[in-house]
N, C-alpha and C. Protein backbone atom coordinates (compact mmCIF):
# COMPACT_ATOMS: atom_id res chain seq x y z
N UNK A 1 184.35 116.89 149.21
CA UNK A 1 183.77 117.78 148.23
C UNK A 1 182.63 117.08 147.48
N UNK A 2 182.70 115.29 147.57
CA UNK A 2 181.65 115.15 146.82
C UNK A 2 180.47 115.02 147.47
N UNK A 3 180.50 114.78 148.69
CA UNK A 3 179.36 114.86 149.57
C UNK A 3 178.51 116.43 149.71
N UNK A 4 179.69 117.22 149.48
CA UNK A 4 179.13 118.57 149.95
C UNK A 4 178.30 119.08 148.40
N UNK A 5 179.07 118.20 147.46
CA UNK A 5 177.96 118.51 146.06
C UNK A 5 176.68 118.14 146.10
N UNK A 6 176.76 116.34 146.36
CA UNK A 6 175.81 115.73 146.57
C UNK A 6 174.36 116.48 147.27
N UNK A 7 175.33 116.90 148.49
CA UNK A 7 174.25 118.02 149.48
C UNK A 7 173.37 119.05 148.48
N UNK A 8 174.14 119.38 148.11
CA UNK A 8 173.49 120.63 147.39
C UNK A 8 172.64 120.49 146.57
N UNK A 9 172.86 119.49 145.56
CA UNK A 9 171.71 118.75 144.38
C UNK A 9 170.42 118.29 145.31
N UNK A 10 171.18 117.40 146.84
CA UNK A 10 169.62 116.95 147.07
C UNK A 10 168.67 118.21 147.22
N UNK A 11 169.43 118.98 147.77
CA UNK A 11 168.81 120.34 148.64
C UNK A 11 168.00 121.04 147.89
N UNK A 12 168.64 121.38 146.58
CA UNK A 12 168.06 122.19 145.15
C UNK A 12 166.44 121.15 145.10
N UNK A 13 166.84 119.74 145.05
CA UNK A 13 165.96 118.96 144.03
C UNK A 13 164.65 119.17 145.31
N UNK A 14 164.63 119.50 146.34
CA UNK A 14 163.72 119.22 147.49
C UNK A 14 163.64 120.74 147.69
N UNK A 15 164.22 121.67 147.10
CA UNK A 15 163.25 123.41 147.06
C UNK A 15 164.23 123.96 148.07
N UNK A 16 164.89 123.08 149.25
CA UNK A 16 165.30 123.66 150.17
C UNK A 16 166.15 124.24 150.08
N UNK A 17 166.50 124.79 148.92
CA UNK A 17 168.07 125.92 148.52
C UNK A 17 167.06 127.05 148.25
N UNK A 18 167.88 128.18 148.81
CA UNK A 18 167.46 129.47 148.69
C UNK A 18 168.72 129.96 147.43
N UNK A 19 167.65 130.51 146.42
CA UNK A 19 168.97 131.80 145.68
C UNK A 19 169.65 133.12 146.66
N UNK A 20 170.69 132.71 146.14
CA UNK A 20 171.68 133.80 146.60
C UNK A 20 171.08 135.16 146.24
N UNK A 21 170.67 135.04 144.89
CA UNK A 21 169.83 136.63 144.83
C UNK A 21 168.65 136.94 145.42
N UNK A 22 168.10 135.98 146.30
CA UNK A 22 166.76 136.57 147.21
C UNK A 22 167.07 137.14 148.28
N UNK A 23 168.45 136.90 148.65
CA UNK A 23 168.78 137.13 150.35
C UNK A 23 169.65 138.24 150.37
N UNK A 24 169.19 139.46 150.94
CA UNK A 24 170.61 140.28 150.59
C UNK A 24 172.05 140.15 151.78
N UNK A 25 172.86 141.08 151.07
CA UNK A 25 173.86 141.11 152.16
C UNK A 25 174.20 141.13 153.19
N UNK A 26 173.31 142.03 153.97
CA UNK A 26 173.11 142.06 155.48
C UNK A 26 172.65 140.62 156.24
N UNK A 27 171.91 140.07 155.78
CA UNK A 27 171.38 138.92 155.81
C UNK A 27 172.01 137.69 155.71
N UNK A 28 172.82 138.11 154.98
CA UNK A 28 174.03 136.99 154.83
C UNK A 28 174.88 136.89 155.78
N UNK A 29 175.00 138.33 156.03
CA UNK A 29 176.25 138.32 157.36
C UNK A 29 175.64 137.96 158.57
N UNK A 30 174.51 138.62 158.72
CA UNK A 30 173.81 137.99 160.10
C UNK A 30 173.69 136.15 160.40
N UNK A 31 173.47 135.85 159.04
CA UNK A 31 172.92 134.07 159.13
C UNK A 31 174.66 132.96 159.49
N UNK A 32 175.35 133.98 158.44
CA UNK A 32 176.76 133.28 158.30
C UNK A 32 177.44 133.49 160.12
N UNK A 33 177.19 134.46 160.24
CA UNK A 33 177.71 134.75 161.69
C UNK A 33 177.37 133.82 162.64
N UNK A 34 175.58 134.04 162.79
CA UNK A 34 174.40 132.99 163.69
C UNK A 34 174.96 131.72 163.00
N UNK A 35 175.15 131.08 162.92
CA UNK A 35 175.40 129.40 162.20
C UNK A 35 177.03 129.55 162.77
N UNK A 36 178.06 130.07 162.96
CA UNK A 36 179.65 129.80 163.16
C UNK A 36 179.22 129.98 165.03
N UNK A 37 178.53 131.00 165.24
CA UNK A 37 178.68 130.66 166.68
C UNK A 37 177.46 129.74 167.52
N UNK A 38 176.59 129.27 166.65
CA UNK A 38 175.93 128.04 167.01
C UNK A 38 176.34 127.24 166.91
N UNK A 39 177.18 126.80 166.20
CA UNK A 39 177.51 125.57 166.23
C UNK A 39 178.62 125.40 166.85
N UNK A 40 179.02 126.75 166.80
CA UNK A 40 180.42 126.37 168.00
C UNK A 40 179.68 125.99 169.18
N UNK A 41 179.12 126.77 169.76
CA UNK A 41 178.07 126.38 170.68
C UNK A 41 177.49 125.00 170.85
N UNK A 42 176.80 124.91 170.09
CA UNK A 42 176.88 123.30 170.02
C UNK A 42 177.27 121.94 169.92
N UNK A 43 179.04 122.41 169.72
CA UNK A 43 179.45 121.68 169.86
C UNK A 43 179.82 121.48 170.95
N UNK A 44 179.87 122.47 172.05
CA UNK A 44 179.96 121.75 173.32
C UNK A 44 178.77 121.60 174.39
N UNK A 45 177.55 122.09 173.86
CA UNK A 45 176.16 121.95 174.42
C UNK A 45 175.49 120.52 174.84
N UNK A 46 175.67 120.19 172.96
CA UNK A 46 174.96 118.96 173.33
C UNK A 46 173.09 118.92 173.46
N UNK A 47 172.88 120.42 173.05
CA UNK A 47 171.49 120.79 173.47
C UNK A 47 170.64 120.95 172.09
N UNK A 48 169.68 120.61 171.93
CA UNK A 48 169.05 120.91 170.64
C UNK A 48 169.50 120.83 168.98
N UNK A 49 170.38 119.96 169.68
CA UNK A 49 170.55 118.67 167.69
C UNK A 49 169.71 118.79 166.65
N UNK A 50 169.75 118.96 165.76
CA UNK A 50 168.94 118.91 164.59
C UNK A 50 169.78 118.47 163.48
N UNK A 51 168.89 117.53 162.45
CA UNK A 51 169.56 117.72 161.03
C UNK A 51 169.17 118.87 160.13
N UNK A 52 167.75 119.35 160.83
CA UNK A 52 167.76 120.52 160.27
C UNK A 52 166.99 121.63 160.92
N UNK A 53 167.38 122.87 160.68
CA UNK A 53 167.18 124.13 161.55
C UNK A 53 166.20 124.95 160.16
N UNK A 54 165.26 125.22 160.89
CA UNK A 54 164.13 126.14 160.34
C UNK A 54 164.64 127.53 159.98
N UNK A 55 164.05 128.22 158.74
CA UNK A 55 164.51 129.32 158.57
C UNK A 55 164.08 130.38 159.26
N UNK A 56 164.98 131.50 160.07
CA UNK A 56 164.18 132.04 161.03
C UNK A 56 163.01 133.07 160.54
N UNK A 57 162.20 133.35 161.09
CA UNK A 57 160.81 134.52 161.08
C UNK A 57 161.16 135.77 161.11
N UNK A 58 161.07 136.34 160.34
CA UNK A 58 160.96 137.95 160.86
C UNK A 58 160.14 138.37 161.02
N UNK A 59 159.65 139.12 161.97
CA UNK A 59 158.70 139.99 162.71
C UNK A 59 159.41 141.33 162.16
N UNK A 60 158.70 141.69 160.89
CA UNK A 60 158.55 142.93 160.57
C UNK A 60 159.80 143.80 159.95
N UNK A 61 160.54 142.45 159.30
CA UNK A 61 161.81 142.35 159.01
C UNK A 61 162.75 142.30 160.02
N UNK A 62 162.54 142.20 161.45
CA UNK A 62 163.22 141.88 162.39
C UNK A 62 164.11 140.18 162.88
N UNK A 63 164.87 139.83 163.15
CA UNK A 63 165.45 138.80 163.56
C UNK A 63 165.46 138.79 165.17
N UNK A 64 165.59 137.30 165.71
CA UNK A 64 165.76 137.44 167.30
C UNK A 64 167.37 138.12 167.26
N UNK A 65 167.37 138.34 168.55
CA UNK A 65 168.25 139.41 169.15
C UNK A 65 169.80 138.76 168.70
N UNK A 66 169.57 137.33 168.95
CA UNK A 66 171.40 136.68 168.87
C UNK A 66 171.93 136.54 166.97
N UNK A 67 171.21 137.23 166.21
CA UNK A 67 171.45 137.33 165.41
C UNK A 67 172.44 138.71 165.11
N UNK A 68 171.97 139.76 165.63
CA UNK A 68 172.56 140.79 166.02
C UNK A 68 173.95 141.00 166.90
N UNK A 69 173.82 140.26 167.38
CA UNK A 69 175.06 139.70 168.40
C UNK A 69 175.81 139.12 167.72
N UNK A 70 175.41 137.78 167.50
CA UNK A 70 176.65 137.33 166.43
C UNK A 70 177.51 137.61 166.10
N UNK A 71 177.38 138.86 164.98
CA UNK A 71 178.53 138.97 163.79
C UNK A 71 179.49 140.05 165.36
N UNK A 72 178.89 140.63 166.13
CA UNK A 72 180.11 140.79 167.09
C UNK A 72 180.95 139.94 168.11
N UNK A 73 180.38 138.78 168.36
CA UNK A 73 180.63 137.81 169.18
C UNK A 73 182.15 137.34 167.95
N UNK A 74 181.76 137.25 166.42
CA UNK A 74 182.99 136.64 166.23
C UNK A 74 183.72 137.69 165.62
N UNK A 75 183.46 139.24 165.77
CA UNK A 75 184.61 140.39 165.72
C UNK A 75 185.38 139.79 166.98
N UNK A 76 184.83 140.56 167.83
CA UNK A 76 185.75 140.09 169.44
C UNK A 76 186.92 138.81 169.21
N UNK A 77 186.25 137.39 168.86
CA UNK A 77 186.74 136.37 168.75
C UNK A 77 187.96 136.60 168.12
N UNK A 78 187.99 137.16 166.91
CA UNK A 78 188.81 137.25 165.81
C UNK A 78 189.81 137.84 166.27
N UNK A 79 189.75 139.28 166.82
CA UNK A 79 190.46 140.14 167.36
C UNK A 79 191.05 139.70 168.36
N UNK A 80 190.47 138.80 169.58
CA UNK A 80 191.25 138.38 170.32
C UNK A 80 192.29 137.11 169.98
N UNK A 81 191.98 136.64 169.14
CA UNK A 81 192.86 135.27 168.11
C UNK A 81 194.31 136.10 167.91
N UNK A 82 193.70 137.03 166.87
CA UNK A 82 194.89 137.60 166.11
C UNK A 82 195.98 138.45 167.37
N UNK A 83 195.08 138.61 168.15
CA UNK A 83 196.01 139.61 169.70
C UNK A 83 196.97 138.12 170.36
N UNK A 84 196.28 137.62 170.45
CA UNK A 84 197.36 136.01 171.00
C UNK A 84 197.94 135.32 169.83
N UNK A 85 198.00 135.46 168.60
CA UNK A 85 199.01 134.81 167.93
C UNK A 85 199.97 135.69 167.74
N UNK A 86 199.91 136.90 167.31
CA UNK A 86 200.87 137.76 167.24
C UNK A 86 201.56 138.38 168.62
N UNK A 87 201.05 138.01 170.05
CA UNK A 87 201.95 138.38 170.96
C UNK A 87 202.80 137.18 171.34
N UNK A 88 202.86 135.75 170.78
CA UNK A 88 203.93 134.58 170.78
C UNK A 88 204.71 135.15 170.49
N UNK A 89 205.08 136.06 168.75
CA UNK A 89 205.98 136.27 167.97
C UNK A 89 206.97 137.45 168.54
């Protein structure tokens, strides 16, 4: 926890924190989604490491496509979790 503070102060002090009130909701869910299955992804890739990932572009308020995908990639996930823990029982 103190590292993850630490993070945050440097982040603030270097601009690179976004307010929570600039970004709306939808946006949140899309980014939070894109970031859980990248990095799952990446953790077994091995492909395109970064310490840090650029904020993406919108074209016209648009996002690339796997942003859109995402937040269903980890419905499915979820749903299939909760379908195999509860058919053990």
């Amino acid at each position: 926890m103190i590292f993850g503070y630490l993070s945050i102060l440097s982040q603030k002090s270097a601009n690179a924190l976004a307010d929570v009130a600039d970004i709306d909701f939808v946006d949140r869910i899309l980014f939070s989604s894109y970031s859980i299955v990248m990095y799952i992804f990446k953790l077994f890739s091995f492909s395109d490491l970064s310490a840090f990932y650029n904020y993406p572009l919108s074209d016209n308020g648009k996002y690339p496509l796997v942003f859109y995908i995402a937040p269903v990639l980890i419905l499915i996930f979820s749903v299939l979790v909760y379908k195999i823990k509860w058919q053990r029982k």
